[in-house]
N, C-alpha and C. Protein backbone atom coordinates (compact mmCIF):
# COMPACT_ATOMS: atom_id res chain seq x y z
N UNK A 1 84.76 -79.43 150.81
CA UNK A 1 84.93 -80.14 149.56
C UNK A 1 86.13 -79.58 148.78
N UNK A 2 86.66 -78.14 148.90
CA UNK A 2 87.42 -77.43 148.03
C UNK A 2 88.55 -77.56 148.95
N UNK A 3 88.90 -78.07 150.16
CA UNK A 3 89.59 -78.63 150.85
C UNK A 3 90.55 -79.87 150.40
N UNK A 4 89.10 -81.15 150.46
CA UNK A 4 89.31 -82.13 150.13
C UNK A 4 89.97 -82.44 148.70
N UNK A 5 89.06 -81.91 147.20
CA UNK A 5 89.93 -81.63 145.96
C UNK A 5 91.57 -81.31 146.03
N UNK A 6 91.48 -80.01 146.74
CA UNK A 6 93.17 -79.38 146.36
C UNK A 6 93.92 -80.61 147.21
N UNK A 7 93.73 -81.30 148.16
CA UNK A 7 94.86 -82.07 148.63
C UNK A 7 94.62 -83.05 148.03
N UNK A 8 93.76 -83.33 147.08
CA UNK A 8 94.37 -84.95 146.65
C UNK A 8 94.97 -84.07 145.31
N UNK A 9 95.02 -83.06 144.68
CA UNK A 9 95.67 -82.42 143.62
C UNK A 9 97.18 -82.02 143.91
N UNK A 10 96.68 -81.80 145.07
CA UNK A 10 98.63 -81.55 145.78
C UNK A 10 99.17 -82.94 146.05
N UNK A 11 98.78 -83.75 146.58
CA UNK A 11 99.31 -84.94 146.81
C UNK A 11 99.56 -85.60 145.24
N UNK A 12 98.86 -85.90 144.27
CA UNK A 12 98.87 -85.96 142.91
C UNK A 12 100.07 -85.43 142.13
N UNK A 13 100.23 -83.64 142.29
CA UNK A 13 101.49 -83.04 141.58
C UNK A 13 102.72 -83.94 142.35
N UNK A 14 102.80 -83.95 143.81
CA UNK A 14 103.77 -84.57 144.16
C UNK A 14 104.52 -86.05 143.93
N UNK A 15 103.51 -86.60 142.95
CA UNK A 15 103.66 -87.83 142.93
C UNK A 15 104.59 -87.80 141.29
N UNK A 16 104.10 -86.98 140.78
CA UNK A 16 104.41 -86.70 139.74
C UNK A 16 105.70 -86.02 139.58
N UNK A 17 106.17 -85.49 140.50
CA UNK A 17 107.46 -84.55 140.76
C UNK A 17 108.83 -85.45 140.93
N UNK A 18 107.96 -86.64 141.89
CA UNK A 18 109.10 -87.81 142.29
C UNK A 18 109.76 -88.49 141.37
N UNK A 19 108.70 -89.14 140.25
CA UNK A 19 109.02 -90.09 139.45
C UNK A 19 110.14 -89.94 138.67
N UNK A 20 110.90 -91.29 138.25
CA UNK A 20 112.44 -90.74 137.78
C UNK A 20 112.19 -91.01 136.50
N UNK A 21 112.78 -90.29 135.29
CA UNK A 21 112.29 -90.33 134.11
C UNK A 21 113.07 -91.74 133.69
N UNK A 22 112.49 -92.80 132.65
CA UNK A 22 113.56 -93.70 131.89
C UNK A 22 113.88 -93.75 131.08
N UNK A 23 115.43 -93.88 131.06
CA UNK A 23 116.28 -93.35 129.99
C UNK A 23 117.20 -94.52 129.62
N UNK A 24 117.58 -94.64 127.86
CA UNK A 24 118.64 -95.31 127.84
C UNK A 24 120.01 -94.88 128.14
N UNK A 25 121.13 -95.87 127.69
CA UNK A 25 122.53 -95.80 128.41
C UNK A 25 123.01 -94.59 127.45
N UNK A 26 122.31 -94.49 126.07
CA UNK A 26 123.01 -93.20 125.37
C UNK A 26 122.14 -91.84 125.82
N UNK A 27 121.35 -92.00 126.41
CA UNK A 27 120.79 -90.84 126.99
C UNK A 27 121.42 -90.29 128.51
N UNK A 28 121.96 -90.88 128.84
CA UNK A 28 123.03 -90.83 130.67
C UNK A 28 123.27 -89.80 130.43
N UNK A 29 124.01 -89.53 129.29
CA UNK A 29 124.73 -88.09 129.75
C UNK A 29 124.17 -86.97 129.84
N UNK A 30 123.11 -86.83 129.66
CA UNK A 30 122.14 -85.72 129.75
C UNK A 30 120.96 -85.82 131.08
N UNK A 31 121.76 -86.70 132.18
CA UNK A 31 120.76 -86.77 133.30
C UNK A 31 121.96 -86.78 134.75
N UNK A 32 122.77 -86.14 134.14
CA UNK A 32 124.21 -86.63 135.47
C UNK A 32 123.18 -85.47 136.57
N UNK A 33 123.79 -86.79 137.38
CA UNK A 33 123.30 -85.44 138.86
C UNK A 33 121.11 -85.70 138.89
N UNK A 34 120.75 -86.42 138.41
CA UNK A 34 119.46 -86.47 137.98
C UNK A 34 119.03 -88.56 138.82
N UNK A 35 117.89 -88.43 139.13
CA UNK A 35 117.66 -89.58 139.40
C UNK A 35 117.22 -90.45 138.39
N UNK A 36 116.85 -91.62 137.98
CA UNK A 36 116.71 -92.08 136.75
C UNK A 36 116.31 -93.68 136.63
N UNK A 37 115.63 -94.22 135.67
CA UNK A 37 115.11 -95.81 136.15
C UNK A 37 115.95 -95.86 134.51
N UNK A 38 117.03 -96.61 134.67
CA UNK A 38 118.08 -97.02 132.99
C UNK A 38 117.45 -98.61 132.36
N UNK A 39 117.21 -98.16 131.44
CA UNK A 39 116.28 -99.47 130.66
C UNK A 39 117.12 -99.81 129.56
N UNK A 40 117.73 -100.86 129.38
CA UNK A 40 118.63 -101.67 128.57
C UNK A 40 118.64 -103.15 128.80
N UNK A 41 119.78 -103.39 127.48
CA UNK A 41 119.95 -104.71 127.29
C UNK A 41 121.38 -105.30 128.17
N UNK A 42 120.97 -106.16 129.02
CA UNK A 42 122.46 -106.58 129.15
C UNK A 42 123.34 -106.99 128.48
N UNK A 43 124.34 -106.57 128.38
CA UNK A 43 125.63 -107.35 127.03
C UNK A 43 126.92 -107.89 127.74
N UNK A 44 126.88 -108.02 129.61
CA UNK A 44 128.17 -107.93 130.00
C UNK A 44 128.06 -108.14 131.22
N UNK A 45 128.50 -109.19 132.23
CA UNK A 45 128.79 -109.03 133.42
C UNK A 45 129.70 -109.55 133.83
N UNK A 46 130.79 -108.59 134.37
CA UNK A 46 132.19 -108.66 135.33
C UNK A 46 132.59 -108.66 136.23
N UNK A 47 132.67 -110.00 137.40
CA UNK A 47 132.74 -109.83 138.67
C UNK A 47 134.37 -108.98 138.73
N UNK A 48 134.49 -108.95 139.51
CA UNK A 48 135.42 -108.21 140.30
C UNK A 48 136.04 -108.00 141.64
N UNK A 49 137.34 -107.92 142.18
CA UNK A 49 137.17 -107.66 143.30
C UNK A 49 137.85 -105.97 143.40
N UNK A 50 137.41 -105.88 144.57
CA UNK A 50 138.31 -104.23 144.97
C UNK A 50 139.64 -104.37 145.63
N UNK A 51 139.83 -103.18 146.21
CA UNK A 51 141.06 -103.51 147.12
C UNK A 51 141.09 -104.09 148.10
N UNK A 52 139.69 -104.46 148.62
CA UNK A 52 140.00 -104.76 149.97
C UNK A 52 139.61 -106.11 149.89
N UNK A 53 139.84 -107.01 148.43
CA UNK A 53 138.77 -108.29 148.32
C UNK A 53 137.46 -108.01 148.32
N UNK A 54 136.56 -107.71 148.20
CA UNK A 54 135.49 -107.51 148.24
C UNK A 54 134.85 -107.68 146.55
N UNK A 55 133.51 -108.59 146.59
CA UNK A 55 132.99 -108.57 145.27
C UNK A 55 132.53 -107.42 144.97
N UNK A 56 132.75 -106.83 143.50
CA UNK A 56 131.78 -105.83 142.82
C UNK A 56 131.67 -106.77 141.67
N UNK A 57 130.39 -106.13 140.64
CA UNK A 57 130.16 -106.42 139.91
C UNK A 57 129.62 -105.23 138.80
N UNK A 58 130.45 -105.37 137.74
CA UNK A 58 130.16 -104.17 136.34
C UNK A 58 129.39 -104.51 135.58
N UNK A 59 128.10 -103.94 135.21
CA UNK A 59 127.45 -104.38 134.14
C UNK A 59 127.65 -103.47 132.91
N UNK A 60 127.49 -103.73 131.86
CA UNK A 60 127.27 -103.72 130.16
C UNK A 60 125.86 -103.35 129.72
N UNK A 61 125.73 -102.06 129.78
CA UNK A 61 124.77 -102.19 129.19
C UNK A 61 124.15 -101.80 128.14
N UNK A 62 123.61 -102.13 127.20
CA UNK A 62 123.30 -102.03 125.71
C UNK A 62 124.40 -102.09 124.59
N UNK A 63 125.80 -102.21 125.44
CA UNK A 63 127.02 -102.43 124.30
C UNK A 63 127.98 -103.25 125.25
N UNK A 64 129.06 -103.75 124.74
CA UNK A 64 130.06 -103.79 125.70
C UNK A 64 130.82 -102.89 125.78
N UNK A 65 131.35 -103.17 126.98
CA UNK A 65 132.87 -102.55 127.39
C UNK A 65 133.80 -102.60 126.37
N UNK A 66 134.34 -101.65 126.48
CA UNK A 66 134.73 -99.94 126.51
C UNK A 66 133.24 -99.53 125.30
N UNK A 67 132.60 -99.98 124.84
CA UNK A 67 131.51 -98.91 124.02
C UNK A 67 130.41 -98.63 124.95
N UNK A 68 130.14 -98.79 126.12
CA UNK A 68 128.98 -98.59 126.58
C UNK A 68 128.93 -97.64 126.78
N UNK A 69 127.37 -96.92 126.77
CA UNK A 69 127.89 -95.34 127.20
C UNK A 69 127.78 -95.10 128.45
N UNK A 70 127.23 -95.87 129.63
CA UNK A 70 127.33 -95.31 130.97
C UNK A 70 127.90 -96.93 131.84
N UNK A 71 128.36 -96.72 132.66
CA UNK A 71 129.10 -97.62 133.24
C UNK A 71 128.40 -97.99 134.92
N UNK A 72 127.90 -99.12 134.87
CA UNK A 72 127.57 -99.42 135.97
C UNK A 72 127.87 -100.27 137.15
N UNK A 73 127.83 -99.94 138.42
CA UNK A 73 128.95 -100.69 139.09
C UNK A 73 127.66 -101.25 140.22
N UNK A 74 128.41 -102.23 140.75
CA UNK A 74 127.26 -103.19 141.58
C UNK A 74 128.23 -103.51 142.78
N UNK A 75 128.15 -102.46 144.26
CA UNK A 75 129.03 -102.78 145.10
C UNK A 75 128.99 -103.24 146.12
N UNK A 76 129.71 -103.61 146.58
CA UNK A 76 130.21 -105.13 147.81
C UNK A 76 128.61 -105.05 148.67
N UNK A 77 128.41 -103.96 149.25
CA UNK A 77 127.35 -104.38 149.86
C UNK A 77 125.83 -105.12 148.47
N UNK A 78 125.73 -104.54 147.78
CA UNK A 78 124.37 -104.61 147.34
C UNK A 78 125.17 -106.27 146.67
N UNK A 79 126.12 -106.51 146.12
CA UNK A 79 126.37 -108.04 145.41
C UNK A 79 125.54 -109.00 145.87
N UNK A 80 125.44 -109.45 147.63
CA UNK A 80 124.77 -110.63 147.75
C UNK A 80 123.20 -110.84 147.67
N UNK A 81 122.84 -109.10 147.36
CA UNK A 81 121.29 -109.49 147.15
C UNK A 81 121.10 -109.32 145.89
N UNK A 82 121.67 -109.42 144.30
CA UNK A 82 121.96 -109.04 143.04
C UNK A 82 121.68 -110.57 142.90
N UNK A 83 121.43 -110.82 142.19
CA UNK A 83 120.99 -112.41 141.58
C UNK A 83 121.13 -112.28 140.03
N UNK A 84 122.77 -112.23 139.82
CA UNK A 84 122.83 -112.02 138.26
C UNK A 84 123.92 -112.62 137.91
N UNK A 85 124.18 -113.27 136.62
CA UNK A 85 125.20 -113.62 136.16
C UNK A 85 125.28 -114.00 134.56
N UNK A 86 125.87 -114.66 134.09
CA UNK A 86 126.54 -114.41 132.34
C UNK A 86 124.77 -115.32 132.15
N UNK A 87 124.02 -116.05 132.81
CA UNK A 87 122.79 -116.34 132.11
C UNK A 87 121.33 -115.63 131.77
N UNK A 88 122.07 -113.87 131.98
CA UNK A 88 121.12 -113.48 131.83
C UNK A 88 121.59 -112.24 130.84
N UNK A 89 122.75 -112.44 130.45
CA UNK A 89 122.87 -111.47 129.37
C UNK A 89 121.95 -112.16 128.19
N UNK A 90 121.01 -110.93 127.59
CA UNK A 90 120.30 -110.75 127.14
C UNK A 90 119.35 -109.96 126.85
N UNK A 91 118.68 -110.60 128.88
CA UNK A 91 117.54 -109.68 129.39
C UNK A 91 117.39 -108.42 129.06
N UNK A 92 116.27 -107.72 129.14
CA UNK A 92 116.09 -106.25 129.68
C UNK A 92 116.27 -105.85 131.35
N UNK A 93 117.35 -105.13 131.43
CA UNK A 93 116.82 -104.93 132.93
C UNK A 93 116.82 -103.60 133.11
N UNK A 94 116.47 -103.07 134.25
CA UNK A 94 115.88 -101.81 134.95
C UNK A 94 116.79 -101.40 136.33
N UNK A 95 117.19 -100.01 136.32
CA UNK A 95 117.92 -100.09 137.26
C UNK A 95 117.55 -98.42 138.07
N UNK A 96 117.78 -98.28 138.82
CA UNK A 96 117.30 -97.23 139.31
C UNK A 96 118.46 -96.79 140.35
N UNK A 97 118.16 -95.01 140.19
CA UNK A 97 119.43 -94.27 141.09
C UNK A 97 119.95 -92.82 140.32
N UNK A 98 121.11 -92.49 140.78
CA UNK A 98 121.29 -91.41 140.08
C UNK A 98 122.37 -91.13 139.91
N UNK A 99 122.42 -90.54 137.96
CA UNK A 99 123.16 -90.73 137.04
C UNK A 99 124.74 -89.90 137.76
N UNK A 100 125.82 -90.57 137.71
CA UNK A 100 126.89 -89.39 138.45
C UNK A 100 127.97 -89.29 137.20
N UNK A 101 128.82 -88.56 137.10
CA UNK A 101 130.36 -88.71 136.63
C UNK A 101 130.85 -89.22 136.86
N UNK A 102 131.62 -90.06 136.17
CA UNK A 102 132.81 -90.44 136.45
C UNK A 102 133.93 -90.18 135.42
N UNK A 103 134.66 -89.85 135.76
CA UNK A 103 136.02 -89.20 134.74
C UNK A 103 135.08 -89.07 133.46
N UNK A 104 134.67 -88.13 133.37
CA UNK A 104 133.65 -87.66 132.09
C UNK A 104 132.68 -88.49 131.45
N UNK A 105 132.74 -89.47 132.34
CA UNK A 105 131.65 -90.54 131.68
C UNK A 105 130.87 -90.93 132.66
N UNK A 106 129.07 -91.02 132.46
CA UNK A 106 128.34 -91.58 133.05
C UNK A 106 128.49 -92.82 133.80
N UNK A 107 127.91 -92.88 134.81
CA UNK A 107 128.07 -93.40 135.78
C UNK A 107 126.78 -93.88 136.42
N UNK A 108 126.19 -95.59 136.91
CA UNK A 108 124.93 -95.45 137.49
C UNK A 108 126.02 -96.17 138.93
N UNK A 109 125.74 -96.08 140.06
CA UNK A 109 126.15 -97.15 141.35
C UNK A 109 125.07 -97.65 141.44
N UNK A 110 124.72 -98.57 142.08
CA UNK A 110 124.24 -99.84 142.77
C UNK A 110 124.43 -100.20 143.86
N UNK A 111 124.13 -99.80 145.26
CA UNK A 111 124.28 -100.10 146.19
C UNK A 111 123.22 -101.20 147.21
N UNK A 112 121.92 -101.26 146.60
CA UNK A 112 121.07 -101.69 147.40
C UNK A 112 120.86 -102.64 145.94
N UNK A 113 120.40 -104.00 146.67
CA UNK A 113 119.88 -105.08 145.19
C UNK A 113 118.50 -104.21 145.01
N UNK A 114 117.83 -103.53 145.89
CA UNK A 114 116.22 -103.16 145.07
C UNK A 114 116.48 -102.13 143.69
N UNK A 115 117.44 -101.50 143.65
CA UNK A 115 117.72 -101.01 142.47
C UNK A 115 117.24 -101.76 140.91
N UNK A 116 117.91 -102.98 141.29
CA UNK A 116 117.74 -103.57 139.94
C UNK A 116 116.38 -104.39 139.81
N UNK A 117 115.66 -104.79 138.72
CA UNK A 117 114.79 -105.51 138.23
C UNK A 117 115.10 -106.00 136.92
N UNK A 118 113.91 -106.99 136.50
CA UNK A 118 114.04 -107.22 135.05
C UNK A 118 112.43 -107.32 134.32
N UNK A 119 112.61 -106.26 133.19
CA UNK A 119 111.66 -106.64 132.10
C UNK A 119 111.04 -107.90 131.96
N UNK A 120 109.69 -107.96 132.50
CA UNK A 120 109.11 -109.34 131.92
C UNK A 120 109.00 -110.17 130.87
């Protein structure tokens, strides 16, 4: 029985260890290098291409561009499973991953569409 307890208590702490804390876009900078689920408003979306042609897409979130405080990029691979565009600035959405630098400013990537969701 004292078996059975400690491993569902160990399995339990571990579950708890994983979870990524959620933070807004003015809170980024205090999670660089940290995994993270970013909860905001959309205010902005900028297709884009790269150098090589390829779609990206920048989102806005909780301000626009240049005021936002973390900058998020949505790249060539993850674009065709992203289902977003100027009709959903508004929403709340949810994004998940981890917070990086970029030239001194927060940073989320986007590589896989499961990253993103939206607030019901």
């Amino acid at each position: 029985m004292k078996k059975l307890i400690f491993g569902i208590l160990f399995f339990l702490s571990l579950n708890a260890f994983s979870q990524s804390d959620t933070i807004s876009a003015a809170q980024a900078k205090d999670y660089i290098n940290k995994e993270v689920v970013l909860k905001g408003v959309l205010k902005g979306v900028k297709p884009f291409k790269d150098r090589n042609g390829k779609d990206i897409i920048f989102l806005d979130i909780d301000e626009s561009y240049p005021n936002t405080a973390i900058g998020v990029t949505i790249f060539p691979d993850a674009v065709p499973e992203v289902k977003i565009g100027p009709e959903d600035i508004g929403r709340t959405i949810l994004i998940s991953g981890i917070v990086q630098d970029y030239r001194g400013k927060p940073s989320l990537p986007v590589s896989e569409g499961k990253q993103i969701s939206w607030k019901p």
